[in-house]
Protein backbone atom coordinates (compact mmCIF):
# COMPACT_ATOMS: atom_id res chain seq x y z
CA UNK A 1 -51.62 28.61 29.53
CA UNK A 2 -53.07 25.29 30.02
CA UNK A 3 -54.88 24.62 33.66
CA UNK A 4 -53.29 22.05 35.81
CA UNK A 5 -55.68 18.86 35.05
CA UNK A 6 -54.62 19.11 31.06
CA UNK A 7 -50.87 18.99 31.94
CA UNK A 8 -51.67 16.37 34.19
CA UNK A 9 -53.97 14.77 31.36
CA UNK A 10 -51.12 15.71 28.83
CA UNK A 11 -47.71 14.39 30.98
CA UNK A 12 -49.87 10.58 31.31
CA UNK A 13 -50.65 10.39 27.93
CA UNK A 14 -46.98 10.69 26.89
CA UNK A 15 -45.80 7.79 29.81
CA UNK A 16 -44.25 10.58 31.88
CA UNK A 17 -43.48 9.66 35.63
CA UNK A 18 -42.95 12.99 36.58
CA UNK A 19 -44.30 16.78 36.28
CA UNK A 20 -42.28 19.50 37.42
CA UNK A 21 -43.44 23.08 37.82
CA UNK A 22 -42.36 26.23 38.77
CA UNK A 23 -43.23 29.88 38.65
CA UNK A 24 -41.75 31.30 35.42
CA UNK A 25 -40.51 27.89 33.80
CA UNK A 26 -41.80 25.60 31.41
CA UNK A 27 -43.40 23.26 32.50
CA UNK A 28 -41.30 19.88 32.21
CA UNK A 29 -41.94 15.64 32.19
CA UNK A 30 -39.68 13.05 32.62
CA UNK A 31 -40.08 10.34 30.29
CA UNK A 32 -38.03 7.30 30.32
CA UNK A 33 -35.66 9.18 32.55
CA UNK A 34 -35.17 12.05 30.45
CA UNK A 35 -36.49 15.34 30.96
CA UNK A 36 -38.52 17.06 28.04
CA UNK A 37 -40.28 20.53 27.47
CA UNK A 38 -43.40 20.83 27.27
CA UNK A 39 -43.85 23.05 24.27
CA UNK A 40 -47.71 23.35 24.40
């Protein structure tokens, strides 16, 4: 599992405006709207 600041690092580099998180869920960005998986 990556710590916080790389999917924080990670979601910017991609453009995302948003990072959601949750116990037990993939963590997800929105990009251009659209909500994507972050398969990392």
């Amino acid at each position: 599992m990556k710590t916080f600041p790389e999917l924080l690092k990670f979601a910017v580099d991609l453009g995302a405006s948003d990072l959601h998180m949750s116990t037990g869920s993939i963590p997800m960005i929105r990009v251009d709207g659209r909500m994507k998986k972050l398969n990392i």
